[in-house]
PDB file of N, CA and C in Angstrom:
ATOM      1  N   UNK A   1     135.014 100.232   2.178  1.00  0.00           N
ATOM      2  CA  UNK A   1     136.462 100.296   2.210  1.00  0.00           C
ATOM      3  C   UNK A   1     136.977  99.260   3.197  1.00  0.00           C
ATOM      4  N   UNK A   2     138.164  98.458   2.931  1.00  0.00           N
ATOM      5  CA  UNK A   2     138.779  97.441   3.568  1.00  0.00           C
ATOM      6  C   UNK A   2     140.385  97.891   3.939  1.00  0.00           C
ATOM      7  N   UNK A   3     140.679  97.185   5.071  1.00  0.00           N
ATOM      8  CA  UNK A   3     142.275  97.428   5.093  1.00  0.00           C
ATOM      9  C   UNK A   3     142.831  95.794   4.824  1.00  0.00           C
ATOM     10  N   UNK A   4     143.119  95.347   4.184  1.00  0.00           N
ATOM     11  CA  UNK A   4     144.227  94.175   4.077  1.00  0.00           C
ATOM     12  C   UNK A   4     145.669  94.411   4.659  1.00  0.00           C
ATOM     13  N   UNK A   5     145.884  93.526   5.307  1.00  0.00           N
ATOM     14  CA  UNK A   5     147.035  93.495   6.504  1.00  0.00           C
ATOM     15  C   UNK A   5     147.801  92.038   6.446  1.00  0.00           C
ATOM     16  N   UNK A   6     148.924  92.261   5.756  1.00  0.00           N
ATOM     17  CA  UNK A   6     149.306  90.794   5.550  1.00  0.00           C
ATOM     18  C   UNK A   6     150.719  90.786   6.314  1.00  0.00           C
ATOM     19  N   UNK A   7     150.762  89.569   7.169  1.00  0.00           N
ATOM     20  CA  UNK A   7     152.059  89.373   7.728  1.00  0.00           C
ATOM     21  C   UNK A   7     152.883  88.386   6.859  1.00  0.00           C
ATOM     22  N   UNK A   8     153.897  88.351   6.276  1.00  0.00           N
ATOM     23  CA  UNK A   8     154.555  87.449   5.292  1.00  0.00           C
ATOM     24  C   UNK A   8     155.931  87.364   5.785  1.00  0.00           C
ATOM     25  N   UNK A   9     156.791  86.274   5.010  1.00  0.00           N
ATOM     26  CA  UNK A   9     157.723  86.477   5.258  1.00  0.00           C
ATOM     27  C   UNK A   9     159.090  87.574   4.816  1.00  0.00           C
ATOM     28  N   UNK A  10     159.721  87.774   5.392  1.00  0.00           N
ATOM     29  CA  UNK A  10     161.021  88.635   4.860  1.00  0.00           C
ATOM     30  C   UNK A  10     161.160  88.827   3.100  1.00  0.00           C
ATOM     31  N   UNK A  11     161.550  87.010   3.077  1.00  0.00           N
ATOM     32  CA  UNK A  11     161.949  86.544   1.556  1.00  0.00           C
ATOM     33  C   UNK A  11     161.133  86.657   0.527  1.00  0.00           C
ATOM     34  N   UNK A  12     160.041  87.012   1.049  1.00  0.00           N
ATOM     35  CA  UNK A  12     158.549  87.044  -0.090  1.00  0.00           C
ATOM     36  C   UNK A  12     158.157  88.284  -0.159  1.00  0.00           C
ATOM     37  N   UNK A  13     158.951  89.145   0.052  1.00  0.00           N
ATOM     38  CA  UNK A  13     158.692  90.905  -0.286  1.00  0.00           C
ATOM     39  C   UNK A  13     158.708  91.451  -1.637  1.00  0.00           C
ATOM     40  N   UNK A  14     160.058  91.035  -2.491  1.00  0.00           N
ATOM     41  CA  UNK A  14     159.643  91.337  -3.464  1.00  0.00           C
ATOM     42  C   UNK A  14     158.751  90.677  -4.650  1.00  0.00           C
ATOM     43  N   UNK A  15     158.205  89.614  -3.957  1.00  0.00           N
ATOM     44  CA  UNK A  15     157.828  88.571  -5.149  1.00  0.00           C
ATOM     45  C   UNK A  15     156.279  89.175  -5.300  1.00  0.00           C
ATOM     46  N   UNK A  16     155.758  89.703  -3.526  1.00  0.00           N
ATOM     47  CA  UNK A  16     154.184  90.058  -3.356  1.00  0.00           C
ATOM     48  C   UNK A  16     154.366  91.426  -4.013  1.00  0.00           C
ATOM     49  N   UNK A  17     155.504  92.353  -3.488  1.00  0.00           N
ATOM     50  CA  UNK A  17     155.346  93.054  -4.184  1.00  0.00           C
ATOM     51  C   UNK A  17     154.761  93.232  -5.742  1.00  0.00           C
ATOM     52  N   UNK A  18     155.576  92.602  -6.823  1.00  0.00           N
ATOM     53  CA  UNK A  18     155.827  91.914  -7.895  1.00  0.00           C
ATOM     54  C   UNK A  18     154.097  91.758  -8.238  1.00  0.00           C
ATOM     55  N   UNK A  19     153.763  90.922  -7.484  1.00  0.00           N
ATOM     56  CA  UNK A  19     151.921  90.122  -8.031  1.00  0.00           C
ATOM     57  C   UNK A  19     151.251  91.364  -7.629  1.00  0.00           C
ATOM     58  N   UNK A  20     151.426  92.253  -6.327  1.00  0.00           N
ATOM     59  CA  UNK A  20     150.214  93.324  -6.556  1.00  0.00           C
ATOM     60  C   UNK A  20     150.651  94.175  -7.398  1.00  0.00           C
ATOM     61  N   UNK A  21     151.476  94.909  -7.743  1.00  0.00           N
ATOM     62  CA  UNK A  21     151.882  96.008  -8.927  1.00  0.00           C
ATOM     63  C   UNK A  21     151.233  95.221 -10.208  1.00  0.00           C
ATOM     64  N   UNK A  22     151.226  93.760 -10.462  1.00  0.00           N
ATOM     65  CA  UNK A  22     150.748  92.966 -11.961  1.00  0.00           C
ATOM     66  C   UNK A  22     149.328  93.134 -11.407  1.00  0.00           C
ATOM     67  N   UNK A  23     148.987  93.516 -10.300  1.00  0.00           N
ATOM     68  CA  UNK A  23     147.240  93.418 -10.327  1.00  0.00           C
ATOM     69  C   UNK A  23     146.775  94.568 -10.045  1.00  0.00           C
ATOM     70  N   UNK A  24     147.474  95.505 -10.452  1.00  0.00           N
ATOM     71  CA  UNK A  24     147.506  97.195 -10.620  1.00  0.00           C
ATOM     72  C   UNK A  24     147.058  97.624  -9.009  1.00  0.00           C
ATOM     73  N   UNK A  25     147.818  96.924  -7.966  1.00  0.00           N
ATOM     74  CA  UNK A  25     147.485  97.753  -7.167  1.00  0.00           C
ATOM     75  C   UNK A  25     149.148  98.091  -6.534  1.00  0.00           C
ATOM     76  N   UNK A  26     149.000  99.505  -6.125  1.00  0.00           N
ATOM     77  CA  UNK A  26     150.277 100.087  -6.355  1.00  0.00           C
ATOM     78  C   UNK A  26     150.335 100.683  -4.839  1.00  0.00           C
ATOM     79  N   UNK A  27     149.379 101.057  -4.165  1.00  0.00           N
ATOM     80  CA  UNK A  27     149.311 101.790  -2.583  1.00  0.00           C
ATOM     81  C   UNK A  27     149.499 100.866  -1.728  1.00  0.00           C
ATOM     82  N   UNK A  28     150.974 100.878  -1.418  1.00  0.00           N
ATOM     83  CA  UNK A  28     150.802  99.555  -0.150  1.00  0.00           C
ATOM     84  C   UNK A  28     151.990 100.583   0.749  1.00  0.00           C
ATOM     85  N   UNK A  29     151.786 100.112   2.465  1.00  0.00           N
ATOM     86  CA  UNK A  29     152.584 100.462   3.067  1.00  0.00           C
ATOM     87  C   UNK A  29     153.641  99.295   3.749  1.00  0.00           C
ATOM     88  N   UNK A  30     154.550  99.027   3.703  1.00  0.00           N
ATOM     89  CA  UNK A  30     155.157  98.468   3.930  1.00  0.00           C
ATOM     90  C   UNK A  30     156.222  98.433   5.730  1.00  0.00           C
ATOM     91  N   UNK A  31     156.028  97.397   6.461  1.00  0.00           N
ATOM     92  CA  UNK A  31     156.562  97.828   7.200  1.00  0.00           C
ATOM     93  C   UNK A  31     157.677  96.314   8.216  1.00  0.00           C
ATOM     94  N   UNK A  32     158.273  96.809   8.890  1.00  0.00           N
ATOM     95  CA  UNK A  32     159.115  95.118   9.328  1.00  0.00           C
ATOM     96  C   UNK A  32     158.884  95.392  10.606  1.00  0.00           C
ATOM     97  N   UNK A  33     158.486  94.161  11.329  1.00  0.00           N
ATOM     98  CA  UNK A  33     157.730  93.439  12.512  1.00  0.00           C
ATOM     99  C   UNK A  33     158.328  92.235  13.143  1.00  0.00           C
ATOM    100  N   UNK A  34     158.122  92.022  13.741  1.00  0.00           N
ATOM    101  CA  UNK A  34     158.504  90.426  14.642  1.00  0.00           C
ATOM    102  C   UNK A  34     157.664  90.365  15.148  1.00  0.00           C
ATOM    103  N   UNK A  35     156.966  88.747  15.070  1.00  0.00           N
ATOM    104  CA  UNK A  35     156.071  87.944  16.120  1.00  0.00           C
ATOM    105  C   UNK A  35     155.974  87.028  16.114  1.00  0.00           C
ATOM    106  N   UNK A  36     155.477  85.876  16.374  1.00  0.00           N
ATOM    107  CA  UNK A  36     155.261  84.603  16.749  1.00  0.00           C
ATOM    108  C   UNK A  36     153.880  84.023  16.302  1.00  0.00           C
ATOM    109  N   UNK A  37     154.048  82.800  15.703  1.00  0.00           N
ATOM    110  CA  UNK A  37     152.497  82.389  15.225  1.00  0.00           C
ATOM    111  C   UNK A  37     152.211  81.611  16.593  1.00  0.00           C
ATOM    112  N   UNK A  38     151.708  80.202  16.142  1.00  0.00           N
ATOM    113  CA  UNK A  38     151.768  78.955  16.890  1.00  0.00           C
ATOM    114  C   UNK A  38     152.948  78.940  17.233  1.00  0.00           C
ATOM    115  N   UNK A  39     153.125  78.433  18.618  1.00  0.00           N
ATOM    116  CA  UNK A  39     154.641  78.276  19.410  1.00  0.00           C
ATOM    117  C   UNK A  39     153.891  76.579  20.252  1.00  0.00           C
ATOM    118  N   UNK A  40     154.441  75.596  19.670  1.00  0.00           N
ATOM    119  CA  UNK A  40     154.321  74.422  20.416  1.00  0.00           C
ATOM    120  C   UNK A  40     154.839  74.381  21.155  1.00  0.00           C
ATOM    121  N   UNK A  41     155.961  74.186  21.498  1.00  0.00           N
ATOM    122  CA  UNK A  41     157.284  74.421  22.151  1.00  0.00           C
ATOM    123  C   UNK A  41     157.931  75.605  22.714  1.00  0.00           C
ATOM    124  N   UNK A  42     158.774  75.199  23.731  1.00  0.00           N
ATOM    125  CA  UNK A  42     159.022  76.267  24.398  1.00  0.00           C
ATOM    126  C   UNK A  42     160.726  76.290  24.316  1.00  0.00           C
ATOM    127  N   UNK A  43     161.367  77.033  24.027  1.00  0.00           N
ATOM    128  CA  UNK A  43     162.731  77.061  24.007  1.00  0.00           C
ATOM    129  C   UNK A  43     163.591  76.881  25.595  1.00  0.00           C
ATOM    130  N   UNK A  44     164.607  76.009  25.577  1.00  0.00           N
ATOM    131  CA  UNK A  44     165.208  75.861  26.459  1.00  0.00           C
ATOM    132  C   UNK A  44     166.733  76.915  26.423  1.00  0.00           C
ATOM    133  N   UNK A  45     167.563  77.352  27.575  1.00  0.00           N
ATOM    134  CA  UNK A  45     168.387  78.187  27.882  1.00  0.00           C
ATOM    135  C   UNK A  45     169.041  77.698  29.098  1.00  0.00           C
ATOM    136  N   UNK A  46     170.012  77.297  29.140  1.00  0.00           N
ATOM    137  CA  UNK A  46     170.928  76.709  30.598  1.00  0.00           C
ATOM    138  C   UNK A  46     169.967  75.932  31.411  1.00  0.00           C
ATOM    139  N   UNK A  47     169.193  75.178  30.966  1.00  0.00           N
ATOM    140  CA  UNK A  47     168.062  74.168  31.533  1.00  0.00           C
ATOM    141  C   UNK A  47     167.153  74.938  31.687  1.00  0.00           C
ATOM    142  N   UNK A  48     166.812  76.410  31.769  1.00  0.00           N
ATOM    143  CA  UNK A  48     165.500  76.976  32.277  1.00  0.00           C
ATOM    144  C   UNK A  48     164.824  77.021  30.661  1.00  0.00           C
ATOM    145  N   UNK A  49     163.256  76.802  30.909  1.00  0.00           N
ATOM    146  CA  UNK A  49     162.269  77.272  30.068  1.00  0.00           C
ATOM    147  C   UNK A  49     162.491  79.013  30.048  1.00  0.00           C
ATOM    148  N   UNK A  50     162.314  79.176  28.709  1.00  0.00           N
ATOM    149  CA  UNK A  50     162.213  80.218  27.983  1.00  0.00           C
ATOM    150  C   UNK A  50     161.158  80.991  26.709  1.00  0.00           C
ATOM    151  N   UNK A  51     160.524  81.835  26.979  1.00  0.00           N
ATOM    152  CA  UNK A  51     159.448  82.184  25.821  1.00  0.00           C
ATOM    153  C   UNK A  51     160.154  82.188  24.156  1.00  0.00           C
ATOM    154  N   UNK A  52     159.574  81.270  23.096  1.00  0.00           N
ATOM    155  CA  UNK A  52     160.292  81.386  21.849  1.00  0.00           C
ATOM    156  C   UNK A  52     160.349  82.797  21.489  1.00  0.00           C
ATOM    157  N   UNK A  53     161.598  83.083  20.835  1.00  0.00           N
ATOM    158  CA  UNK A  53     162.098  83.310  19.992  1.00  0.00           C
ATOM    159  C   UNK A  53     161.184  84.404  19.142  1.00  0.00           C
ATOM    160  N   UNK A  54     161.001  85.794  18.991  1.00  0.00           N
ATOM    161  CA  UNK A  54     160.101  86.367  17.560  1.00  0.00           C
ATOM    162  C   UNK A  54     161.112  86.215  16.883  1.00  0.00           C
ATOM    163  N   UNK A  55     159.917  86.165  15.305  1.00  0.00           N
ATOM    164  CA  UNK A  55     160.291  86.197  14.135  1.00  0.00           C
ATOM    165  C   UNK A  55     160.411  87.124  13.241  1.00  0.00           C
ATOM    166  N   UNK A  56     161.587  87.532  12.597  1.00  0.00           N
ATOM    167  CA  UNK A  56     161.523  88.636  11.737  1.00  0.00           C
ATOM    168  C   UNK A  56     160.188  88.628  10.347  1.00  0.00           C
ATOM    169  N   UNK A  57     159.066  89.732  10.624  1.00  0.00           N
ATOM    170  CA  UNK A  57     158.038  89.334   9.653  1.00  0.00           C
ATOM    171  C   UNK A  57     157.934  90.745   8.758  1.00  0.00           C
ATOM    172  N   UNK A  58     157.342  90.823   7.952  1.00  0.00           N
ATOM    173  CA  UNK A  58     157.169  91.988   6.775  1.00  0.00           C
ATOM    174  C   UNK A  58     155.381  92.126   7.090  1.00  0.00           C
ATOM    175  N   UNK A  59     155.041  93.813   7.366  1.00  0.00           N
ATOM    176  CA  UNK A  59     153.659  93.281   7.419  1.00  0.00           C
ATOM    177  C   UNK A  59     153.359  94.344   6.172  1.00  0.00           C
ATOM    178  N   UNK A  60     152.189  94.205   5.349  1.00  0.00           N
ATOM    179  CA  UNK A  60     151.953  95.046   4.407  1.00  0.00           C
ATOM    180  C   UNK A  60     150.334  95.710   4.563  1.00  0.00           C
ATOM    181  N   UNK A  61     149.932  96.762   4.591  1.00  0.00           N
ATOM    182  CA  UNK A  61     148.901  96.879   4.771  1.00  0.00           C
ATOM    183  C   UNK A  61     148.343  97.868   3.443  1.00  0.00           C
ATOM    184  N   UNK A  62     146.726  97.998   3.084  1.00  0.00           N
ATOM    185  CA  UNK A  62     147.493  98.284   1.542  1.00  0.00           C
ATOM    186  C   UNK A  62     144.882  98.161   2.417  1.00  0.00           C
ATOM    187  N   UNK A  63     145.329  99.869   2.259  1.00  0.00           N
ATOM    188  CA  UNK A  63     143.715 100.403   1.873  1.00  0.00           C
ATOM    189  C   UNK A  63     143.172 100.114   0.465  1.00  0.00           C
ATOM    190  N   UNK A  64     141.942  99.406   0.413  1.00  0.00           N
ATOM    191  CA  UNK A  64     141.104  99.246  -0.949  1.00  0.00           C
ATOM    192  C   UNK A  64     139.736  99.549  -0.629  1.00  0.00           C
ATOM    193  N   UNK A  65     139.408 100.141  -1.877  1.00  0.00           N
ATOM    194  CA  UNK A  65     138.024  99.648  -2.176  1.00  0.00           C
ATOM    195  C   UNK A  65     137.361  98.336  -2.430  1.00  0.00           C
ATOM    196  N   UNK A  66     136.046  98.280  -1.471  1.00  0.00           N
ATOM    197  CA  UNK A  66     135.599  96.805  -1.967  1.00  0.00           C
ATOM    198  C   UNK A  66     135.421  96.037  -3.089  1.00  0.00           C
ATOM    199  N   UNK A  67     135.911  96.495  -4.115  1.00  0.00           N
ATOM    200  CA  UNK A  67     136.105  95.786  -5.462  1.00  0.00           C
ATOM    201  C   UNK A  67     137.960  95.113  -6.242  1.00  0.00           C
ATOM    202  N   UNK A  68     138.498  95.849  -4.486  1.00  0.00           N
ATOM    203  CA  UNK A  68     139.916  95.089  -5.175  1.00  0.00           C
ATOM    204  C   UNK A  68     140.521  94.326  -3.720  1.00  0.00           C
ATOM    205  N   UNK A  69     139.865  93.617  -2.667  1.00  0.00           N
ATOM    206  CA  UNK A  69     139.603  93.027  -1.882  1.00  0.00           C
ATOM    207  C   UNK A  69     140.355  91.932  -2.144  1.00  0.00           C
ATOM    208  N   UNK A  70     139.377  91.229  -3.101  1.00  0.00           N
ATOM    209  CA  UNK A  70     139.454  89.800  -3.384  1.00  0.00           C
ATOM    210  C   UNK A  70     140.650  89.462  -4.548  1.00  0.00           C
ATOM    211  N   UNK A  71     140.866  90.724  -5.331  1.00  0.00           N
ATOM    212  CA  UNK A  71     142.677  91.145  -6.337  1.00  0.00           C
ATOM    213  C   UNK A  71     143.659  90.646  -5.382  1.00  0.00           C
ATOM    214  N   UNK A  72     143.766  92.190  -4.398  1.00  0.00           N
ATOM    215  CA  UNK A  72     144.859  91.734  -2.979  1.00  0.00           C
ATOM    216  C   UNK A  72     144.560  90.295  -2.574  1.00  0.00           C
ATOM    217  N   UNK A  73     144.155  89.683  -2.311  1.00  0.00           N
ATOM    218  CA  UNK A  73     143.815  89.188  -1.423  1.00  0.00           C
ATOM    219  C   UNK A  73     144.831  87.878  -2.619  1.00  0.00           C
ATOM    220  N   UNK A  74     144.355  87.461  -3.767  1.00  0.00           N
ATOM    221  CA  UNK A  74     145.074  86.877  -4.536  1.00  0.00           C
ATOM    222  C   UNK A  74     145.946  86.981  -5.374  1.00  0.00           C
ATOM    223  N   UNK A  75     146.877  88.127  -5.227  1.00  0.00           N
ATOM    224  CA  UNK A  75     148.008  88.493  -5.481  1.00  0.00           C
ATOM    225  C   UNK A  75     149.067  87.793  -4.297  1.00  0.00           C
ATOM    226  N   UNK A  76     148.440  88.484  -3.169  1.00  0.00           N
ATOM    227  CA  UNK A  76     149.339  88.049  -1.836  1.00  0.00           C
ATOM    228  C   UNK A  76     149.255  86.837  -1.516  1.00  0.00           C
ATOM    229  N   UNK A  77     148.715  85.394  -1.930  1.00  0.00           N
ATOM    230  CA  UNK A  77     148.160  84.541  -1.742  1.00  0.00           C
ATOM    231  C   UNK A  77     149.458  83.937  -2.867  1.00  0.00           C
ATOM    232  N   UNK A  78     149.788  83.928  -4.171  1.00  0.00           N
ATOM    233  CA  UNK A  78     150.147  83.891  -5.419  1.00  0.00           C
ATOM    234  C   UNK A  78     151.637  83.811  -4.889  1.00  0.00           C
ATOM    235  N   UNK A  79     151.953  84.820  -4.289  1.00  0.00           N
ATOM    236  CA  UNK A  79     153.800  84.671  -3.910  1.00  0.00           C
ATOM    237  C   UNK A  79     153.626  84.894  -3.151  1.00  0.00           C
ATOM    238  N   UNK A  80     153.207  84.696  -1.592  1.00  0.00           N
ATOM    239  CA  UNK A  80     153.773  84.842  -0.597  1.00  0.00           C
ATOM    240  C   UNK A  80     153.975  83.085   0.291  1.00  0.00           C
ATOM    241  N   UNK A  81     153.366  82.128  -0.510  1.00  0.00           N
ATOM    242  CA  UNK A  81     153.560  80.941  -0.186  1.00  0.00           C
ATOM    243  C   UNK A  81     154.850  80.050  -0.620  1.00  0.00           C
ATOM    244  N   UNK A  82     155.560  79.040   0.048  1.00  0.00           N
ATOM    245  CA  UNK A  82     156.262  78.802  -0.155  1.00  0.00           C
ATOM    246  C   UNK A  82     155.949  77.455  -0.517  1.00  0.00           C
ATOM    247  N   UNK A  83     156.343  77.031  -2.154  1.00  0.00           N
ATOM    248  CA  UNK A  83     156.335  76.388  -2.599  1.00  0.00           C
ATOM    249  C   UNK A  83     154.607  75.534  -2.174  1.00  0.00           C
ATOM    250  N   UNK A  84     154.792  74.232  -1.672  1.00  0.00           N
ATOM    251  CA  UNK A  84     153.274  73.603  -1.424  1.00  0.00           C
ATOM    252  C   UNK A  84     152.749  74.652   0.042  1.00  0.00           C
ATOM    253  N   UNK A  85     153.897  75.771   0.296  1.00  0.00           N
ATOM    254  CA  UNK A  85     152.878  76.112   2.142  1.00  0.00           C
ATOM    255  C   UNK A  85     153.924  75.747   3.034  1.00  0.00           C
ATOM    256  N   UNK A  86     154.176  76.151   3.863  1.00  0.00           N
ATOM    257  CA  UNK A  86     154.857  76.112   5.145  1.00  0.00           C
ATOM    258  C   UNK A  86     154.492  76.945   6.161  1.00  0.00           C
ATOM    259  N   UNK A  87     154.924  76.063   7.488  1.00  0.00           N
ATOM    260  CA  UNK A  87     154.477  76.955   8.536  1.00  0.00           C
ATOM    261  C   UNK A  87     155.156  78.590   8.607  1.00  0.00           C
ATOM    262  N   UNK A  88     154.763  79.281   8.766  1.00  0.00           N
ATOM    263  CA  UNK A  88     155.278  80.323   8.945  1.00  0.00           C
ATOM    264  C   UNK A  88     155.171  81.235   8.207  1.00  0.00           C
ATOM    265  N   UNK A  89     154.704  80.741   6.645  1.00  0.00           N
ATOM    266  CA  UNK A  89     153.980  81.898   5.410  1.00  0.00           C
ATOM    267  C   UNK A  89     153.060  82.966   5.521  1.00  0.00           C
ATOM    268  N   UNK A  90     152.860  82.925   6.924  1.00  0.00           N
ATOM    269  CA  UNK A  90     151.815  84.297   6.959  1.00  0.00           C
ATOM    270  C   UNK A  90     150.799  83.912   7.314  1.00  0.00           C
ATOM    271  N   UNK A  91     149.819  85.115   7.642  1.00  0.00           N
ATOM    272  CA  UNK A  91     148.684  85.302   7.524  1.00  0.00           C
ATOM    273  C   UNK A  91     147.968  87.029   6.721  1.00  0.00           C
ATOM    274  N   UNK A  92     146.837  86.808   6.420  1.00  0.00           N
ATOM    275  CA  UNK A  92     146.271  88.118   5.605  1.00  0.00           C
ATOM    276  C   UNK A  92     144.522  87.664   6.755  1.00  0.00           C
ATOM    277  N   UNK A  93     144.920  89.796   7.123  1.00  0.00           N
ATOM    278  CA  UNK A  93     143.397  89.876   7.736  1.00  0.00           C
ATOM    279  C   UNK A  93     142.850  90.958   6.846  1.00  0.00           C
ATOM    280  N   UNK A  94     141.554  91.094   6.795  1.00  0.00           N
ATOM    281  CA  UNK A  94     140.552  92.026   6.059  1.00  0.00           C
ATOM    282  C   UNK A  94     140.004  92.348   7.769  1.00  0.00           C
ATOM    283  N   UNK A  95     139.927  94.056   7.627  1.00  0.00           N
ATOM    284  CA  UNK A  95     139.457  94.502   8.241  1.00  0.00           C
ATOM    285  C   UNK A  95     138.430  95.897   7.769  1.00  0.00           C
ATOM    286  N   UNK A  96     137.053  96.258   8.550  1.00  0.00           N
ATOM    287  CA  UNK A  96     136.184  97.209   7.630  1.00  0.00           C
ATOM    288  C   UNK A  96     136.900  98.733   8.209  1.00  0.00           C
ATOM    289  N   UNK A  97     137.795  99.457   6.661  1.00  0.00           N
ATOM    290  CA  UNK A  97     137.665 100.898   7.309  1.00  0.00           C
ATOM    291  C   UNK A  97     136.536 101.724   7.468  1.00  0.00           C
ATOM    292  N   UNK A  98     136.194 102.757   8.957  1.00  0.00           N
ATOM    293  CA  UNK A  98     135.090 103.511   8.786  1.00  0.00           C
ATOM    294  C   UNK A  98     135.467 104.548   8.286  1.00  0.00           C
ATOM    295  N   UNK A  99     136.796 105.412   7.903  1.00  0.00           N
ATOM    296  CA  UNK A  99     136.918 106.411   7.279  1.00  0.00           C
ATOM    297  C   UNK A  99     138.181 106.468   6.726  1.00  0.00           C
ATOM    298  N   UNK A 100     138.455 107.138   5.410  1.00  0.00           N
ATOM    299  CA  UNK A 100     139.603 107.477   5.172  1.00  0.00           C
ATOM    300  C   UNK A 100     139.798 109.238   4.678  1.00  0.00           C
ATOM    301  N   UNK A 101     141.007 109.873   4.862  1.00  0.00           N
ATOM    302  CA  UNK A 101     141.033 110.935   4.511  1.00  0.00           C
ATOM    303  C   UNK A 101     142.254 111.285   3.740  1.00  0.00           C
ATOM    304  N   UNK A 102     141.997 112.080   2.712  1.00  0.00           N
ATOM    305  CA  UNK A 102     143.599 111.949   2.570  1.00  0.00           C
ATOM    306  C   UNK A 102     143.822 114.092   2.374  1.00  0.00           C
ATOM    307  N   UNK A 103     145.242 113.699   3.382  1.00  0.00           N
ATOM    308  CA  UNK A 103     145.281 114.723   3.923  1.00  0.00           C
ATOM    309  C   UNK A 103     145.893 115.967   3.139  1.00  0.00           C
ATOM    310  N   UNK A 104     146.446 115.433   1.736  1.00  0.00           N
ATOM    311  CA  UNK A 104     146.395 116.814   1.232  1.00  0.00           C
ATOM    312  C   UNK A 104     145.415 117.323   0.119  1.00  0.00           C
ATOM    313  N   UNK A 105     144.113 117.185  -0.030  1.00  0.00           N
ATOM    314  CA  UNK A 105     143.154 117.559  -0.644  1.00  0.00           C
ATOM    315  C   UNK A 105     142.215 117.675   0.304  1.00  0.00           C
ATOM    316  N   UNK A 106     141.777 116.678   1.103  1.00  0.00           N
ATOM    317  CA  UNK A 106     140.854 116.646   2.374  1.00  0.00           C
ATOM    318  C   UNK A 106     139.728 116.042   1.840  1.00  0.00           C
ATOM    319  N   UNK A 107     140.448 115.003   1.036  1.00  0.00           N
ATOM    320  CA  UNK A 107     139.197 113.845   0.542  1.00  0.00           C
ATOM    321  C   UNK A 107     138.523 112.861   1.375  1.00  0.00           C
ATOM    322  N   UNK A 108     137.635 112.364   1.397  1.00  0.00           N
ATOM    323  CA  UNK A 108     137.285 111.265   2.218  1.00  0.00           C
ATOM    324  C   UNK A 108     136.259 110.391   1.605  1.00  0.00           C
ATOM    325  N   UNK A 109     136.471 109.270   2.424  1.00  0.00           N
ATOM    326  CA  UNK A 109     135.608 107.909   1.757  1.00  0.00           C
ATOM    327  C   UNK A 109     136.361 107.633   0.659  1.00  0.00           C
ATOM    328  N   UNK A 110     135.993 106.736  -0.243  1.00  0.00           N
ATOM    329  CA  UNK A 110     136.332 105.791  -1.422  1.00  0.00           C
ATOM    330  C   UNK A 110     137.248 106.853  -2.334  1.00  0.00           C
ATOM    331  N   UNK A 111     137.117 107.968  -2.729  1.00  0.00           N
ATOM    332  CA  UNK A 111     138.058 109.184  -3.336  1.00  0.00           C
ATOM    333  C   UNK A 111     139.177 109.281  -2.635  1.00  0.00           C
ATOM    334  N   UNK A 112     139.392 108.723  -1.387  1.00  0.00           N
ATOM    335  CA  UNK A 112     140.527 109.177  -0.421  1.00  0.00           C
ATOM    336  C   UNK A 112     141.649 107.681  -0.771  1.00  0.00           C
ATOM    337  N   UNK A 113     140.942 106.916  -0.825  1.00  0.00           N
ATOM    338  CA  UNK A 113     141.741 105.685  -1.102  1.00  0.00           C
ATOM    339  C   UNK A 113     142.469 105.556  -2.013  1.00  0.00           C
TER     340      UNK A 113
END
């Protein structure tokens, strides 16, 4: 079992939405975030240096079994880019779940997902 965790932008919510429902995956949690990728630069304020700016981000996290990994993974890939890529399109992490349960049957492992 995997957790996919994608930070995207705002504007690309319903489009990822859109590509995982067409790649039958339908369990996603959805949630809104601010953070900062790469910050070259530092924002200025009445001459003093200042820490940039967060960014309003959408993060989606969306439990699978290891056979729909690499689906998510190119669904969210499919619309969440902008046009050729731009800075700021996100990132997607895969991380290993050690358990899942789901709490109104009291399923666990791969049945729980």
């Amino acid at each position: 079992m995997k957790l996919v965790t994608a930070i995207i932008q705002p504007d690309k919510l319903d489009e990822v939405r859109e590509s995982l429902i067409n790649a039958e995956i339908f369990r996603i949690t959805v949630s809104r975030c601010t953070g900062r990728g790469r910050a070259e630069e530092t924002d200025l304020y009445r001459g003093q240096e200042i820490a940039p700016a967060l960014m309003s981000k959408i993060r989606l996290d969306i439990a699978c079994n290891d056979e729909f990994v690499e689906i998510a993974i190119g669904a969210i890939l499919r619309a969440a880019k902008h046009d050729d890529g731009e800075v700021g399109d996100g990132k997607i992490f895969v991380t290993t779940l050690e358990q899942c349960i789901r709490i109104r049957t009291e399923e666990r492992g791969n049945e729980a997902v």
